[in-house]
N, C-alpha and C. Protein backbone atom coordinates (compact mmCIF):
# COMPACT_ATOMS: atom_id res chain seq x y z
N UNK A 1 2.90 20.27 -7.46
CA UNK A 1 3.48 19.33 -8.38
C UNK A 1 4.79 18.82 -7.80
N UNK A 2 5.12 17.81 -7.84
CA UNK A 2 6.50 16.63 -7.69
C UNK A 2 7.65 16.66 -8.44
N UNK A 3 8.79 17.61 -8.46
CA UNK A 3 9.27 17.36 -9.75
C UNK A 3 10.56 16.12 -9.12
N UNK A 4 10.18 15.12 -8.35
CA UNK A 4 11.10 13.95 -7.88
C UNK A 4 10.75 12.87 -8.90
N UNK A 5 12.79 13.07 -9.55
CA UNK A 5 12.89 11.60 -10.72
C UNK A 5 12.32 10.31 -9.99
N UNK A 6 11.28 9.85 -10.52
CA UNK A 6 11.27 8.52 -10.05
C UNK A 6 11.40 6.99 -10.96
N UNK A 7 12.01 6.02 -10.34
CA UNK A 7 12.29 4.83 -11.57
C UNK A 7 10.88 4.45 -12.58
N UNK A 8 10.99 3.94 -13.62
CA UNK A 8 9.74 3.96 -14.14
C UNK A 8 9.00 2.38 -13.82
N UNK A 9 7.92 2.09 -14.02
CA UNK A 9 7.16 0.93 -13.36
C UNK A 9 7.44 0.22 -14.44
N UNK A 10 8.27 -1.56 -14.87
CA UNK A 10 8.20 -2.31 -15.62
C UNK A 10 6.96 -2.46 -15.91
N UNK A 11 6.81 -2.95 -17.30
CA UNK A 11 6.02 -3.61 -17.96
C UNK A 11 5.48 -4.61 -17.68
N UNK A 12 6.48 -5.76 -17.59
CA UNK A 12 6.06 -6.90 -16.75
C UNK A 12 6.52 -6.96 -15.28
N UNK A 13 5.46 -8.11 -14.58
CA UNK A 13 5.35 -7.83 -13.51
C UNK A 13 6.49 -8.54 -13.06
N UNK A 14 6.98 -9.89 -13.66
CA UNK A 14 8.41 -10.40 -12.93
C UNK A 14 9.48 -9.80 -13.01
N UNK A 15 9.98 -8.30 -13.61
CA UNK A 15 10.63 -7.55 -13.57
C UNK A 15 10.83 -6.49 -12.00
N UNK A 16 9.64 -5.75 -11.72
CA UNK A 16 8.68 -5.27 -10.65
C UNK A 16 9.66 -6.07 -9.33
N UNK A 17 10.38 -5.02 -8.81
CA UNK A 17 10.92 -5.24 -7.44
C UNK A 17 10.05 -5.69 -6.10
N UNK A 18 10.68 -7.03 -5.73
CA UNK A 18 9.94 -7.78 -4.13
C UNK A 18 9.75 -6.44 -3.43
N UNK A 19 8.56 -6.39 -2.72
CA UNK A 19 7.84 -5.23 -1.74
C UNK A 19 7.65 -6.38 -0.74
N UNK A 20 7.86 -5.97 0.63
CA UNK A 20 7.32 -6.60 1.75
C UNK A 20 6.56 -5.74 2.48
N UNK A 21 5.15 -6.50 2.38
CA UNK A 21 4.32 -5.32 3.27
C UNK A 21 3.95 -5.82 4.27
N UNK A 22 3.35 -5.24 5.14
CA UNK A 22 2.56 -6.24 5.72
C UNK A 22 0.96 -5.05 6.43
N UNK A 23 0.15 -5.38 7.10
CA UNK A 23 -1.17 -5.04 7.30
C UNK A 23 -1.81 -4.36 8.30
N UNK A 24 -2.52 -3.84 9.22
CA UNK A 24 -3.10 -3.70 10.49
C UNK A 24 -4.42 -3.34 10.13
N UNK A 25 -5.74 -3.88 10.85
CA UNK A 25 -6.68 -3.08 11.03
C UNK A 25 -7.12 -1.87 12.44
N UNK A 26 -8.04 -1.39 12.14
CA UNK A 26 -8.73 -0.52 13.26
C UNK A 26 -9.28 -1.35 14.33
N UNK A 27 -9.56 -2.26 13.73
CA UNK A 27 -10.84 -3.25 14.79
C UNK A 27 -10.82 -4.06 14.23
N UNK A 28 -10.16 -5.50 14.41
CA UNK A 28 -10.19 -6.74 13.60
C UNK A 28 -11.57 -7.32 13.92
N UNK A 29 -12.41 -7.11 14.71
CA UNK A 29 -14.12 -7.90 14.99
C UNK A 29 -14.72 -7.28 13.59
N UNK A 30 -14.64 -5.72 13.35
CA UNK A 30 -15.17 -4.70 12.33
C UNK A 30 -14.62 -3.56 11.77
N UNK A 31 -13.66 -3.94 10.78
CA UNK A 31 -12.99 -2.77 10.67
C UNK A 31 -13.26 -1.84 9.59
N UNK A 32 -13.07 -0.55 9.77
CA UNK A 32 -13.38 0.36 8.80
C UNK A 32 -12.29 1.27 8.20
N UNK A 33 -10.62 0.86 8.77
CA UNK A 33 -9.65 1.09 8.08
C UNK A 33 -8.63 0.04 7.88
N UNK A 34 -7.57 0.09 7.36
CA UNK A 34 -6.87 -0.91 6.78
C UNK A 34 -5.34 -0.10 6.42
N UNK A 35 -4.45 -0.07 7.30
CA UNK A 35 -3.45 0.36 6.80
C UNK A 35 -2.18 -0.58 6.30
N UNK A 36 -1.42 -0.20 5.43
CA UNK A 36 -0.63 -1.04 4.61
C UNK A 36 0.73 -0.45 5.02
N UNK A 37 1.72 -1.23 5.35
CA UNK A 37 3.21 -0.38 5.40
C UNK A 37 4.35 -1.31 5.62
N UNK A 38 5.65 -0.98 5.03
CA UNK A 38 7.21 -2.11 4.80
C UNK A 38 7.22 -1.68 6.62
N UNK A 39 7.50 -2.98 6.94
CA UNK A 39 7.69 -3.82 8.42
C UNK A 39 9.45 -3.12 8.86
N UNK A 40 9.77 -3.57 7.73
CA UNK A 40 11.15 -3.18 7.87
C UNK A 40 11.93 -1.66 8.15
N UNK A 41 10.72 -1.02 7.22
CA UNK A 41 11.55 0.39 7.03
C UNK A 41 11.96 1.51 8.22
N UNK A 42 13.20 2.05 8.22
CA UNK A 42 13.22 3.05 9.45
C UNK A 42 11.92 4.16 10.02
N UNK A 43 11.82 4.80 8.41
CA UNK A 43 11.05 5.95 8.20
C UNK A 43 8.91 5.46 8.63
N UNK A 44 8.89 4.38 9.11
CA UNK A 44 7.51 3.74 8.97
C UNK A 44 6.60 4.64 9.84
N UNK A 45 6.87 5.50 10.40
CA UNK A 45 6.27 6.78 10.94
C UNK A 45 5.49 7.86 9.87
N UNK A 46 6.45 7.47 8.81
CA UNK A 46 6.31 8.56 7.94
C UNK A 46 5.69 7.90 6.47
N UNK A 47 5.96 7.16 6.57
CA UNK A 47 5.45 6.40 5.40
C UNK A 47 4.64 4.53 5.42
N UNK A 48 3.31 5.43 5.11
CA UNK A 48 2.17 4.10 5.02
C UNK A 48 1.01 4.68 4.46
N UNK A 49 0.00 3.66 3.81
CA UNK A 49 -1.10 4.27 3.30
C UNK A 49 -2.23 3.31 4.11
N UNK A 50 -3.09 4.36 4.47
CA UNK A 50 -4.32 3.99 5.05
C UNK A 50 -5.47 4.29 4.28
N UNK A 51 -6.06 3.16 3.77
CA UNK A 51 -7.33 3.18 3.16
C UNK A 51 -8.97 3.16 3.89
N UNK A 52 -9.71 4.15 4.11
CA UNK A 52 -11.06 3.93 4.61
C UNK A 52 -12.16 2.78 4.38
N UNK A 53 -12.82 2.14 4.33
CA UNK A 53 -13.21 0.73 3.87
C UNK A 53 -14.33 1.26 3.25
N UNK A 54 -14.82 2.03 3.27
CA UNK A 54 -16.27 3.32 2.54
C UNK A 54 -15.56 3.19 0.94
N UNK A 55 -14.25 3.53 0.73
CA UNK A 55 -13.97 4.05 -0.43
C UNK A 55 -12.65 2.86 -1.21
N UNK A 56 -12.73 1.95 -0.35
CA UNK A 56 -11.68 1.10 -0.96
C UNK A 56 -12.81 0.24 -1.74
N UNK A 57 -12.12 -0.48 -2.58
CA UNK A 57 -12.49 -1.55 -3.89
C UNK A 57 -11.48 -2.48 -3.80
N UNK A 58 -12.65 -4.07 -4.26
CA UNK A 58 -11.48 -5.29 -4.35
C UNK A 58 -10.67 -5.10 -5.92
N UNK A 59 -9.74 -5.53 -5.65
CA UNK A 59 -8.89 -5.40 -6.51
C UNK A 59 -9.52 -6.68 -8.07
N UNK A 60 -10.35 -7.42 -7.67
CA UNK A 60 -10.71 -8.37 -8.79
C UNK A 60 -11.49 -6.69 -9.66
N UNK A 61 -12.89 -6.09 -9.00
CA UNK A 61 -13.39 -4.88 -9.76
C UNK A 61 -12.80 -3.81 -10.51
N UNK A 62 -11.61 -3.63 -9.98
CA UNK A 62 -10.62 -2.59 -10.76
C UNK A 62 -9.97 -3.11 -12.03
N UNK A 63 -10.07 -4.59 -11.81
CA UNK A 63 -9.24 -4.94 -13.01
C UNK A 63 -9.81 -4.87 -14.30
């Protein structure tokens, strides 16, 4: 378990702090991962999320 205070997520979304992400695949011809991570950040070694393409969903289905 996490016991790290974290800020709480606004309600609305024009509240919701600018994120700059940006993208990479495994294989742009065919890719089967997709990682997401801030361009900017020092720590970008340490922090990014990589999604498998088996288990990811478009975001229109989740909604």
């Amino acid at each position: 378990m996490n016991s790290e205070k974290r800020t709480p997520v606004p309600d609305d979304a024009d509240d919701a702090p600018d994120v700059e992400l940006e993208w990479l695949y495994d294989d742009r011809a065919d890719p089967s991962e997709l990682t997401i991570f801030s361009p900017g950040e020092r720590t970008l070694a340490t922090e990014w999320i990589t999604v498998d393409r088996s288990v990811a969903r478009s975001l229109d289905s989740v909604r």
